[in-house]
C-alpha atoms as a PDB file:
ATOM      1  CA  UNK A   1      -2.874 -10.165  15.710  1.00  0.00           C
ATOM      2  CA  UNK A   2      -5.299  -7.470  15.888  1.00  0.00           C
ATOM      3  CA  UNK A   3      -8.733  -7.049  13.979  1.00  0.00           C
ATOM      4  CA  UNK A   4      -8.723  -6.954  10.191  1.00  0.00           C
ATOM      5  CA  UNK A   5      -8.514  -3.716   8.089  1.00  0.00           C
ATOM      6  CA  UNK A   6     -11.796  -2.109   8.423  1.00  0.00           C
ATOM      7  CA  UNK A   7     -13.505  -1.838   4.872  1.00  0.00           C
ATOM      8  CA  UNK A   8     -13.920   1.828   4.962  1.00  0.00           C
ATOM      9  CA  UNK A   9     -10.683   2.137   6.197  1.00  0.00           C
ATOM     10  CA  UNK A  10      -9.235  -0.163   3.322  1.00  0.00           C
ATOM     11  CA  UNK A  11     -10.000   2.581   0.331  1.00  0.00           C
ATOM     12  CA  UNK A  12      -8.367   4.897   2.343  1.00  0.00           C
ATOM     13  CA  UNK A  13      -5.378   2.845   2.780  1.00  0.00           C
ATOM     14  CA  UNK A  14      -5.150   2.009  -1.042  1.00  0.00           C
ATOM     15  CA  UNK A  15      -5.613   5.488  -1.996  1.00  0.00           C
ATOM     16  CA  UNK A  16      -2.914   7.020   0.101  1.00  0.00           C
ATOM     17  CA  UNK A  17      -0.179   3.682   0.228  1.00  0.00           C
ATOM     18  CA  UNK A  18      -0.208   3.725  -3.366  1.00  0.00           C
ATOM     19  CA  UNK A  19       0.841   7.413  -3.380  1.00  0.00           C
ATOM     20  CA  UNK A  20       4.655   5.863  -2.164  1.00  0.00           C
ATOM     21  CA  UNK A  21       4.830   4.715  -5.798  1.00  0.00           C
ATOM     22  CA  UNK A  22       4.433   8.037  -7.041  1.00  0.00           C
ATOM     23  CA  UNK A  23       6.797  11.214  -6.337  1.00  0.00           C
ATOM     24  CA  UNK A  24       4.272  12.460  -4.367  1.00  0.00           C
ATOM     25  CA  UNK A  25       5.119  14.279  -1.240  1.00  0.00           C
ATOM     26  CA  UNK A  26       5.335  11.796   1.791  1.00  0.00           C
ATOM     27  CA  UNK A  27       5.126  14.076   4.466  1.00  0.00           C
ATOM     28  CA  UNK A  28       1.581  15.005   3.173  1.00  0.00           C
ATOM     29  CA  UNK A  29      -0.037  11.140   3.597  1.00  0.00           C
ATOM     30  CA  UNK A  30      -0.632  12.026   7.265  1.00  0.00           C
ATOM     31  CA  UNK A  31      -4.411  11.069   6.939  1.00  0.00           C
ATOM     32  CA  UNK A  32      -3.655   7.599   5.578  1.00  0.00           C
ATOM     33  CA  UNK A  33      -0.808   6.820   8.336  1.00  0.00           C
ATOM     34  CA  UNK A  34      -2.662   7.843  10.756  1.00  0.00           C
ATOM     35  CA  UNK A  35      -5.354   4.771   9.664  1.00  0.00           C
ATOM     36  CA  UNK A  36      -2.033   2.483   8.709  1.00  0.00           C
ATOM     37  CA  UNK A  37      -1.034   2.918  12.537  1.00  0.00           C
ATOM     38  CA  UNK A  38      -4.413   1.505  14.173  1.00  0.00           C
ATOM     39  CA  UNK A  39      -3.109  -1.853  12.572  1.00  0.00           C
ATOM     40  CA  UNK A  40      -0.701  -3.984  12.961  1.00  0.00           C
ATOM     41  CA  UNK A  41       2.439  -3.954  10.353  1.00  0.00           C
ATOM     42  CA  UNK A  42       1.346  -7.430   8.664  1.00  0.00           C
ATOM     43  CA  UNK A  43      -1.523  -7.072   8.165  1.00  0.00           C
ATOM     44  CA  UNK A  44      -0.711  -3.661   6.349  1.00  0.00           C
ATOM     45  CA  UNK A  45       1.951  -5.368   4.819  1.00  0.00           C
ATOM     46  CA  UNK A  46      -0.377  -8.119   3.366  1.00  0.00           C
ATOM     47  CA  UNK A  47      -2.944  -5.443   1.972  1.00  0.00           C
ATOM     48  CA  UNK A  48       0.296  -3.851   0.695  1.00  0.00           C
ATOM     49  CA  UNK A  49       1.427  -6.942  -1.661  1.00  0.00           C
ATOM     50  CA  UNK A  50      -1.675  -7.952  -1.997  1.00  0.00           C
ATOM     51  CA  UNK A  51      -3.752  -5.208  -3.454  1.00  0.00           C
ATOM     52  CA  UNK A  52      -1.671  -2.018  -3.759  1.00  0.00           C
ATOM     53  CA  UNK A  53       1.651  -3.698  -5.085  1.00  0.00           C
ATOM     54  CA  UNK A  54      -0.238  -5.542  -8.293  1.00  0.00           C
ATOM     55  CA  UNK A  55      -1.572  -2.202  -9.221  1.00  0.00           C
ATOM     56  CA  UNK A  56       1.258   0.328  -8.728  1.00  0.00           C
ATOM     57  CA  UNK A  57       4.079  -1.865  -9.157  1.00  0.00           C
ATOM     58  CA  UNK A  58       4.534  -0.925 -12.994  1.00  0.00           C
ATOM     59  CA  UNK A  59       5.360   2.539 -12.045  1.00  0.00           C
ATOM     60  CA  UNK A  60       8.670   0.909 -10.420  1.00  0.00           C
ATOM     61  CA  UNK A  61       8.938  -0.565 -13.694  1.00  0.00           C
ATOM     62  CA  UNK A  62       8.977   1.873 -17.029  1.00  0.00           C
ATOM     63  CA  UNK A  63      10.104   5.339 -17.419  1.00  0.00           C
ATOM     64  CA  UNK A  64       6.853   7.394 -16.608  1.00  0.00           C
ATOM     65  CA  UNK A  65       6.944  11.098 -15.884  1.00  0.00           C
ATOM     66  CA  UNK A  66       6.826  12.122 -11.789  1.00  0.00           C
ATOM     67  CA  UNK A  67       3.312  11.819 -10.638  1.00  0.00           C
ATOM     68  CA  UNK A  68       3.603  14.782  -8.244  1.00  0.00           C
ATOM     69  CA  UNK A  69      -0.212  14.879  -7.889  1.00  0.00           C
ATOM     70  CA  UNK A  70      -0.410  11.162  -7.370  1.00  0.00           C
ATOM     71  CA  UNK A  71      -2.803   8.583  -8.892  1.00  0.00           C
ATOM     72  CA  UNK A  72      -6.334   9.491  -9.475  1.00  0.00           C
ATOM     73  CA  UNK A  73      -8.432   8.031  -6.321  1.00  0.00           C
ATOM     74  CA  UNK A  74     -11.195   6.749  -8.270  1.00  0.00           C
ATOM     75  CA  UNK A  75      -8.653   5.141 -10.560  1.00  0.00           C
ATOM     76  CA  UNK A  76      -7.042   3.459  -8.383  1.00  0.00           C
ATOM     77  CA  UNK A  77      -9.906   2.242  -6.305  1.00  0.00           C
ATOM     78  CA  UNK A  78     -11.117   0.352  -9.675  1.00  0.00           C
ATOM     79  CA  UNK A  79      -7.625  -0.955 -10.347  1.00  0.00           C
ATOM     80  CA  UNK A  80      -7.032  -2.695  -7.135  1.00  0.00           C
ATOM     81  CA  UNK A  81     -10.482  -3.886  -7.768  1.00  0.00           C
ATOM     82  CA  UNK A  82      -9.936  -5.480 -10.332  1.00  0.00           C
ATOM     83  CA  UNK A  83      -7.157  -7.043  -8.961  1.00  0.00           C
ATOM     84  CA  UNK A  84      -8.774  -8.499  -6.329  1.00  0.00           C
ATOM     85  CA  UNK A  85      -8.796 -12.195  -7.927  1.00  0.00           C
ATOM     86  CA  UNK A  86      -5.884 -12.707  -5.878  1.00  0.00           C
ATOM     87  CA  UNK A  87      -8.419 -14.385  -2.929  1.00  0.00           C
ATOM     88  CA  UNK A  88      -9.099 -17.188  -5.363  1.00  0.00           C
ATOM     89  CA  UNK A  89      -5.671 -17.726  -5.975  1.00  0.00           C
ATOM     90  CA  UNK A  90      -4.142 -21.685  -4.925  1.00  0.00           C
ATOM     91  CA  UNK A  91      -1.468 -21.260  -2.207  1.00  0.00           C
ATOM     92  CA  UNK A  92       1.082 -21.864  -4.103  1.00  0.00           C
ATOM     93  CA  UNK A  93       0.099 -19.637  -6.950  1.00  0.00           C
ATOM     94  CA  UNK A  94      -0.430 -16.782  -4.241  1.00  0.00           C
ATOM     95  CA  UNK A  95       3.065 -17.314  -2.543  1.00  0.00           C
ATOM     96  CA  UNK A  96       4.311 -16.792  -6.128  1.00  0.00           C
ATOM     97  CA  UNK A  97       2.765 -13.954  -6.660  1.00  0.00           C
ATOM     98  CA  UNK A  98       3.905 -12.324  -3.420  1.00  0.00           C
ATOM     99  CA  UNK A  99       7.608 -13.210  -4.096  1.00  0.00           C
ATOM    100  CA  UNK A 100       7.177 -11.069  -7.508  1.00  0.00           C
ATOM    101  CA  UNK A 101       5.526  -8.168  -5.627  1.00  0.00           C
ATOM    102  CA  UNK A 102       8.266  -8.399  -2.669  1.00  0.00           C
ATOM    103  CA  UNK A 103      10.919  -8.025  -5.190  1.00  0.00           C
ATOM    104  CA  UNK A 104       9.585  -5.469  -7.243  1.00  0.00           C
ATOM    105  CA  UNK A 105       8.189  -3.354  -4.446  1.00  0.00           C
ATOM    106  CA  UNK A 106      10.278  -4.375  -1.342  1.00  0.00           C
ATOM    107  CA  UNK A 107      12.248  -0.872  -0.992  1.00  0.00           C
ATOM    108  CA  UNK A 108       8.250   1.120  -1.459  1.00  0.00           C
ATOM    109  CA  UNK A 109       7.730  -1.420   1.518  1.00  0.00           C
ATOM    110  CA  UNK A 110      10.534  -0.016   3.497  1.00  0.00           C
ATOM    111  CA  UNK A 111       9.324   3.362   2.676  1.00  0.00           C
ATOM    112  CA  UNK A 112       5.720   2.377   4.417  1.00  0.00           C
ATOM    113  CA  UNK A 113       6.653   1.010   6.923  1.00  0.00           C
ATOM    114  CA  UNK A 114       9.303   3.538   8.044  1.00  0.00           C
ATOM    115  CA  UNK A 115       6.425   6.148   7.708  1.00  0.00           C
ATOM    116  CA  UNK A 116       3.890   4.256   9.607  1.00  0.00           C
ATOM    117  CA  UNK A 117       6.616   3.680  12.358  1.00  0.00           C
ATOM    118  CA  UNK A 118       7.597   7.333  12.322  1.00  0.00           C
ATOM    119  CA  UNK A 119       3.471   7.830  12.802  1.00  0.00           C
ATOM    120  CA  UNK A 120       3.154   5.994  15.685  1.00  0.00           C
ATOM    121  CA  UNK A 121       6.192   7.717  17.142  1.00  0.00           C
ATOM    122  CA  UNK A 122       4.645  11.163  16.946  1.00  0.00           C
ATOM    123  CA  UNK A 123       1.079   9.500  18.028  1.00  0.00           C
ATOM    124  CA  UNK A 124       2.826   7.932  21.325  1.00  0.00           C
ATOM    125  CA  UNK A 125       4.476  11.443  21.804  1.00  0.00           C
ATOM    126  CA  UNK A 126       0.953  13.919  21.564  1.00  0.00           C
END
């Protein structure tokens, strides 16, 4: 596996992943692709149910009106903040709490990871 998410790559990452749970325009996330290709899948995947899922996740989950503008950076920054308690969590407690995410935000998943894989693509053909 390769290095681990950079930390100023991270905010990035949250800021633009979490824009899949919104009805904001995918083909305009370039920038945050881009930074999801330098990595490796799982290890975007874990930052995905890890930290963007548990604050995003209750868009997939009540009737809210289309966020075409997407979430509010700053907002969202402080929300997966928050959220960060996971890395105290038991292992048990943690595997639990990606099952939830999985199943709540698998298909967003798909969505990623079709995008990043569609980035590398057009990164391997320039």
């Amino acid at each position: 596996m390769g290095s681990p998410i950079k930390d100023e790559d991270r905010e990035i990452l949250w800021e633009y992943l979490s824009e899949f749970f919104t009805s904001f325009p995918v083909e305009l996330l370039t920038k945050g692709l881009q930074i999801a290709a330098r990595y490796p899948l799982g290890e975007v995947e874990e930052l995905f149910f890890d930290e963007i899922a548990p604050a995003c996740s209750f868009n997939l989950t009540i009737t809210t009106p289309a966020l075409e503008e997407g979430f509010d950076r700053e907002w969202i920054i402080e929300k997966i903040r928050q959220g960060m308690t996971y890395k105290k969590m038991s292992r048990p407690s943690l595997a639990i709490r990606r099952l939830y995410y999985r199943c709540i935000a698998g298909g967003v998943w798909k969505e990623v990871e079709s995008a990043i894989r569609r980035q590398r693509q057009a990164n391997e053909e320039s």
